[in-house]
Protein backbone atom coordinates (compact mmCIF):
# COMPACT_ATOMS: atom_id res chain seq x y z
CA UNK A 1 -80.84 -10.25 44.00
CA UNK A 2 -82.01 -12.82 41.60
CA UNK A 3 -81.36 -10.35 38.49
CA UNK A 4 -78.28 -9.38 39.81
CA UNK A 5 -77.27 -12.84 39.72
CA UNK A 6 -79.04 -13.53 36.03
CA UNK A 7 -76.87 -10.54 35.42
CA UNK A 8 -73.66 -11.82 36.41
CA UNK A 9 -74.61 -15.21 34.73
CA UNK A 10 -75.33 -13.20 31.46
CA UNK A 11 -72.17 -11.32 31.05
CA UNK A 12 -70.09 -14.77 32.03
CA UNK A 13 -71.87 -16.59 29.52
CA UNK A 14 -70.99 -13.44 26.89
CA UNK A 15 -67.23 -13.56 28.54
CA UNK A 16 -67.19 -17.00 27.94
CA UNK A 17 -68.27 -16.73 24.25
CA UNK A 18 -66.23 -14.48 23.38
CA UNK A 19 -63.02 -15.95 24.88
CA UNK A 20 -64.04 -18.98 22.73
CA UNK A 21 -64.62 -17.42 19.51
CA UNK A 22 -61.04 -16.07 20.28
CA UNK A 23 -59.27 -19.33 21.22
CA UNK A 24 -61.54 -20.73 18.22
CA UNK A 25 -59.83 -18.16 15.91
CA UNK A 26 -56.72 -18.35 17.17
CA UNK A 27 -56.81 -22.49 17.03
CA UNK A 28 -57.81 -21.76 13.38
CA UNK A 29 -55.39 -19.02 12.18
CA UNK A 30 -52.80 -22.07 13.66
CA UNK A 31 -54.26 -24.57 11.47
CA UNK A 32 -53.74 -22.74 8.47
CA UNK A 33 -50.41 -21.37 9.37
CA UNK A 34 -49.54 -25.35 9.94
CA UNK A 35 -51.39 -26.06 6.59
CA UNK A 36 -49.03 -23.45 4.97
CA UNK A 37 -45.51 -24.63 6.47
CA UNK A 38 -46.64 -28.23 5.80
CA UNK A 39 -47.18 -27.40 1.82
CA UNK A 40 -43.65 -25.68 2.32
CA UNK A 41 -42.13 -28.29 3.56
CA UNK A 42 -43.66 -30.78 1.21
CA UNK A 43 -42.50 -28.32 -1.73
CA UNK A 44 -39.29 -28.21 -0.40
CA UNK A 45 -38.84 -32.22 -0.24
CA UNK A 46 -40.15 -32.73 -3.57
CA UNK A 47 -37.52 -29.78 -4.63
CA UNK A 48 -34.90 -31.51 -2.94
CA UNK A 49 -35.75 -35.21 -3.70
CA UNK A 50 -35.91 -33.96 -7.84
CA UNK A 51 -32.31 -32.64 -7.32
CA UNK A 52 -31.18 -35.54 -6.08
CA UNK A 53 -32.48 -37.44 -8.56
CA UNK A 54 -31.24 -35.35 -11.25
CA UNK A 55 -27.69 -35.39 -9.64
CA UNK A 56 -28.16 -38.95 -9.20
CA UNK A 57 -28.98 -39.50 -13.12
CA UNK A 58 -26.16 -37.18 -14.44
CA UNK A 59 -23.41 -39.05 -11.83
CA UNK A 60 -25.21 -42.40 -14.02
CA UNK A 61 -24.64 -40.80 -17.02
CA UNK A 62 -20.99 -39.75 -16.53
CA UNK A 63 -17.80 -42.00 -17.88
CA UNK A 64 -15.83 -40.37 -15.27
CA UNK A 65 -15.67 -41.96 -11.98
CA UNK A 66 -17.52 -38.80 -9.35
CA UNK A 67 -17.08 -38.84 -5.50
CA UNK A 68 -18.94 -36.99 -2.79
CA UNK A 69 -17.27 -36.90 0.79
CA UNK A 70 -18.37 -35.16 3.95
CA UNK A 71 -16.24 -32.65 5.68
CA UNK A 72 -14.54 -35.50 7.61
CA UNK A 73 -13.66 -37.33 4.40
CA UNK A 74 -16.54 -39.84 4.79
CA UNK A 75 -17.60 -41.62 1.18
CA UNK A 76 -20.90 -40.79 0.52
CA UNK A 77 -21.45 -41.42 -2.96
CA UNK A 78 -19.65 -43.21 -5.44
CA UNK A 79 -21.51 -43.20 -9.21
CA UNK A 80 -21.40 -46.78 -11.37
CA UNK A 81 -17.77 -45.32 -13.31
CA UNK A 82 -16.02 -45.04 -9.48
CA UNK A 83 -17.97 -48.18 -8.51
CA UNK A 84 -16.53 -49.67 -11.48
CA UNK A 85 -13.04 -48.88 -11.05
CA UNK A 86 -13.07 -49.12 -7.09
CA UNK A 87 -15.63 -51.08 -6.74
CA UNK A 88 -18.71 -51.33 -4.21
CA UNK A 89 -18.42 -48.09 -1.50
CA UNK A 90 -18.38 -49.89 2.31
CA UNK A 91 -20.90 -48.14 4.52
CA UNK A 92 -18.56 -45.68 6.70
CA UNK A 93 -15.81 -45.94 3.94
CA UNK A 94 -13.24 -43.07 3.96
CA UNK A 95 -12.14 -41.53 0.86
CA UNK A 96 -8.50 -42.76 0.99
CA UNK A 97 -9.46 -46.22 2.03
CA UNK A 98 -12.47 -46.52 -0.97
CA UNK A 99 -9.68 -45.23 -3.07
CA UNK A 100 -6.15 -46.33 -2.12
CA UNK A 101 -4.85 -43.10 -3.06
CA UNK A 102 -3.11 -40.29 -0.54
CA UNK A 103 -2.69 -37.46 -3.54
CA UNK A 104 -6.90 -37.71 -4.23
CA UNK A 105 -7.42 -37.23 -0.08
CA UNK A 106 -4.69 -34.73 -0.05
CA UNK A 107 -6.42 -32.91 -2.90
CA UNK A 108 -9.88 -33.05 -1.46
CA UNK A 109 -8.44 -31.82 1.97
CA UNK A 110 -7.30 -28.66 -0.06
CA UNK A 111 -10.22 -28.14 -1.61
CA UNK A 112 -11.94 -28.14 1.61
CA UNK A 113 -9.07 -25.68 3.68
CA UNK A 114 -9.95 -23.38 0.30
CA UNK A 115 -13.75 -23.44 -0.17
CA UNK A 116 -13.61 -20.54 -2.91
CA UNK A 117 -11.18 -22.63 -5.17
CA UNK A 118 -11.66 -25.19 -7.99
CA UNK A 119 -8.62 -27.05 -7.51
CA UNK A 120 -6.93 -29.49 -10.70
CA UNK A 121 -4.40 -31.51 -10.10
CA UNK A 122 -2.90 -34.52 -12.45
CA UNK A 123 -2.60 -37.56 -10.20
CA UNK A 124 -2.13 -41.52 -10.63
CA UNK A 125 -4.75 -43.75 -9.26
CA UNK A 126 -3.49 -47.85 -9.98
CA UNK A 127 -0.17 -46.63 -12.01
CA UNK A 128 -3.04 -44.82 -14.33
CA UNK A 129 -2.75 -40.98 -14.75
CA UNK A 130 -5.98 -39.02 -13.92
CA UNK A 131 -7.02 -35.39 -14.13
CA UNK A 132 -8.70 -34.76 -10.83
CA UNK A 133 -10.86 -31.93 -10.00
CA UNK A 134 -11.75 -31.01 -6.50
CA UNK A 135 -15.02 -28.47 -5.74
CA UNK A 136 -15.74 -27.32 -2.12
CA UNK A 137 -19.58 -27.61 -0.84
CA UNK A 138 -21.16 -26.44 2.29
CA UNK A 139 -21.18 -30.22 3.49
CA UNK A 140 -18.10 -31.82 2.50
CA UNK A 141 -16.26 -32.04 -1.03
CA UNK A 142 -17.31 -33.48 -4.77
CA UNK A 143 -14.37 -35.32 -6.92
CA UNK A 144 -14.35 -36.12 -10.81
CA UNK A 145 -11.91 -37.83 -12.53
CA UNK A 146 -10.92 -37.82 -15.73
CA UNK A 147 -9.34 -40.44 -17.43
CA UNK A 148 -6.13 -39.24 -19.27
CA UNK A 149 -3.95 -42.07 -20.23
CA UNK A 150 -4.86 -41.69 -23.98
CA UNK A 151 -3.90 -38.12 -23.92
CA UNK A 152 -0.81 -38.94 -22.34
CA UNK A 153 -0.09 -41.67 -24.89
CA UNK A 154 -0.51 -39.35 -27.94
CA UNK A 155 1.41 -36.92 -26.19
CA UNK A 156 4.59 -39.42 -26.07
CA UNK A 157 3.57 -40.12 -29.45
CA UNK A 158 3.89 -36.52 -30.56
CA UNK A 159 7.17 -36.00 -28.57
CA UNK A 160 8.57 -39.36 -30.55
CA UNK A 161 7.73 -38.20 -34.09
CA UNK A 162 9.16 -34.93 -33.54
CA UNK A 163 12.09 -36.22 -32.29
CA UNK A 164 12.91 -38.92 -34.88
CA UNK A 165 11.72 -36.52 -37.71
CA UNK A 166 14.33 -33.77 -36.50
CA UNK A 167 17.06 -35.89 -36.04
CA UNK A 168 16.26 -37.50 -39.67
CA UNK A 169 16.05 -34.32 -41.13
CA UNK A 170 19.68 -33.33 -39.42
CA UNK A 171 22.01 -35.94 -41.56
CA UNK A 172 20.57 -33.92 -45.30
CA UNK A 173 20.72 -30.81 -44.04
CA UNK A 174 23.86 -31.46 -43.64
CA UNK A 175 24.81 -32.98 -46.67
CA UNK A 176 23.13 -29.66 -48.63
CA UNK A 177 25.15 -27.39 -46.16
CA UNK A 178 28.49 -29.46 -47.59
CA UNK A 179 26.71 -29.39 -51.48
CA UNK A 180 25.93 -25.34 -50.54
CA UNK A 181 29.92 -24.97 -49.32
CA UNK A 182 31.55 -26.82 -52.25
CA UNK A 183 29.12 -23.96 -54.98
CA UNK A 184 30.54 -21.06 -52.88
CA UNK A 185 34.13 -22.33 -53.31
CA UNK A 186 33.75 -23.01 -56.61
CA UNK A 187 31.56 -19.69 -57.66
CA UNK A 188 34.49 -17.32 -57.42
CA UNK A 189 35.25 -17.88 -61.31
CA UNK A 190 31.10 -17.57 -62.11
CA UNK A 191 28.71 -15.02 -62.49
CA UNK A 192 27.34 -12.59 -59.63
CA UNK A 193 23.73 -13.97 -59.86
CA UNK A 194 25.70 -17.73 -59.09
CA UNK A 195 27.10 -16.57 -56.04
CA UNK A 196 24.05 -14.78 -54.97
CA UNK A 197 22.47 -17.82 -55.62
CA UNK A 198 24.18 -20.03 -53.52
CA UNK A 199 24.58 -17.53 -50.83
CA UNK A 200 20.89 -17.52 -50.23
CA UNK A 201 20.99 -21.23 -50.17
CA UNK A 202 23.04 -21.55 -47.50
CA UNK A 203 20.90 -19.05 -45.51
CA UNK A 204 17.88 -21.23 -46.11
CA UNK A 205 19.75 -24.52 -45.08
CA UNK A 206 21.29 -23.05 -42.25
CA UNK A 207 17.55 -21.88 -41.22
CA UNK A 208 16.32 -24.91 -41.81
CA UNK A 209 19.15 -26.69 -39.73
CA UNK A 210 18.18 -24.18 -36.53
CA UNK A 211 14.78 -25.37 -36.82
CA UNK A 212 15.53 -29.22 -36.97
CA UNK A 213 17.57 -28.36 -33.86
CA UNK A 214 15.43 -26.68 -31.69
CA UNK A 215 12.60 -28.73 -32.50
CA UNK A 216 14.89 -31.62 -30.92
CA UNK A 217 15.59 -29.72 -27.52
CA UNK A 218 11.92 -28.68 -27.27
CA UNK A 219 10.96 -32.84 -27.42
CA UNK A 220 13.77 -33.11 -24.94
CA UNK A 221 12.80 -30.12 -22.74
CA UNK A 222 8.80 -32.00 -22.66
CA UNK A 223 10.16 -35.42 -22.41
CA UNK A 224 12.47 -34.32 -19.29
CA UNK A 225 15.75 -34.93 -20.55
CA UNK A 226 16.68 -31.56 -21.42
CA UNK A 227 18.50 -29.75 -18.69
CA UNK A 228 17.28 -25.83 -18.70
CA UNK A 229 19.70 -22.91 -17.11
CA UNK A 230 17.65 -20.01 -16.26
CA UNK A 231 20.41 -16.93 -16.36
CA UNK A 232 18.90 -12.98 -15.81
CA UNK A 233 19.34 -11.00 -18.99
CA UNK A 234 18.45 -7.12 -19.80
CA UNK A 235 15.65 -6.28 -20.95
């Protein structure tokens, strides 16, 4: 009876080893998977947290003002060139409110009904003309904008000087065309080679006179004040 029971003791005592070794094991093989997803996880931040400061140093280093929005149009970052033009971000702004402009949230709304598209669009923010760009992300929308007044200065500027050179060029052109006219009339009584002559003349001033003109309808056509009729031809 007694080893029967010394017995029984025995193999409970092994049963009970053995189911502790086990739970031991088990309790360890969880400690190191923990160990492993915590170094993960701490990889991962550190990843993360050097993106965002990276992001955070190019947005610094950027002239152009750069938005980020949520999905719902939410402000979330604003770099010092958009802080400097729009000043200090509210917490909660919206995009339209930070930046008093309708065409910028219409654009970002775009970009976010078409997340596969880089959308451009020329806009005015404060009577100023800006090239903004729009690019979808998974959490909301990122805006740059590019200052373009200059460009669109020295554009008028261009569009000026061709203008007021063509139509300068238009008053002796046709003074030669009259000089050109007056030889022709007057080259029946002289040689061959003199009529030639002038007869290629007035094919260079009259080519020259085409070109004054339609460099003043293309200023016109790019400063708007040219009216265009579109008509079908054959090919």
């Amino acid at each position: 009876m007694q080893t029967a029971l010394i017995a029984g003791l025995a193999l409970a005592a092994l049963a009970l080893g053995l189911l502790w070794r086990r739970e031991a094991a088990a309790h360890h093989a969880l400690e190191r998977q923990s160990r492993q997803a915590t170094a993960g996880l701490d990889a991962r931040l550190t990843e993360l947290g050097e993106r965002l400061a990276w992001s955070e140093a190019a947005g610094a280093a950027s002239e152009d003002p750069l938005l980020v929005c949520d999905r719902a149009l939410t402000l979330r970052y604003a770099n010092p060139a958009a802080q400097v033009r729009f000043g200090d971000p509210a917490r909660q702004s919206s995009l339209i409110a930070y930046s008093g402009s309708l065409e910028l949230e219409q654009l970002a709304q775009d970009a976010l009904e078409a997340p596969a598209a880089n959308l451009e669009r020329m806009i005015r923010l404060q009577d100023q003309p800006f090239q903004a760009r729009a690019v979808s992300l998974e959490s909301g929308v990122a805006l740059a904008l590019s200052d373009v007044a200059e460009l669109e200065r020295l554009g008028r500027a261009r569009q000026d000087f061709v203008a007021n050179l063509s139509h300068e060029l238009r008053t002796p052109l046709t003074s030669l065309r009259l000089l050109v006219d007056t030889l022709i009339a007057r080259s029946g009584k002289g040689t061959p080679l003199v009529k030639d002559l002038a007869g290629k003349m007035a094919v260079e001033v009259d080519a020259l006179h085409q070109m004054a003109q339609e460099m003043l309808d293309l200023a016109a056509i790019e400063a708007g004040r040219q009216v265009v009729r579109l008509v079908s031809a054959p090919l």
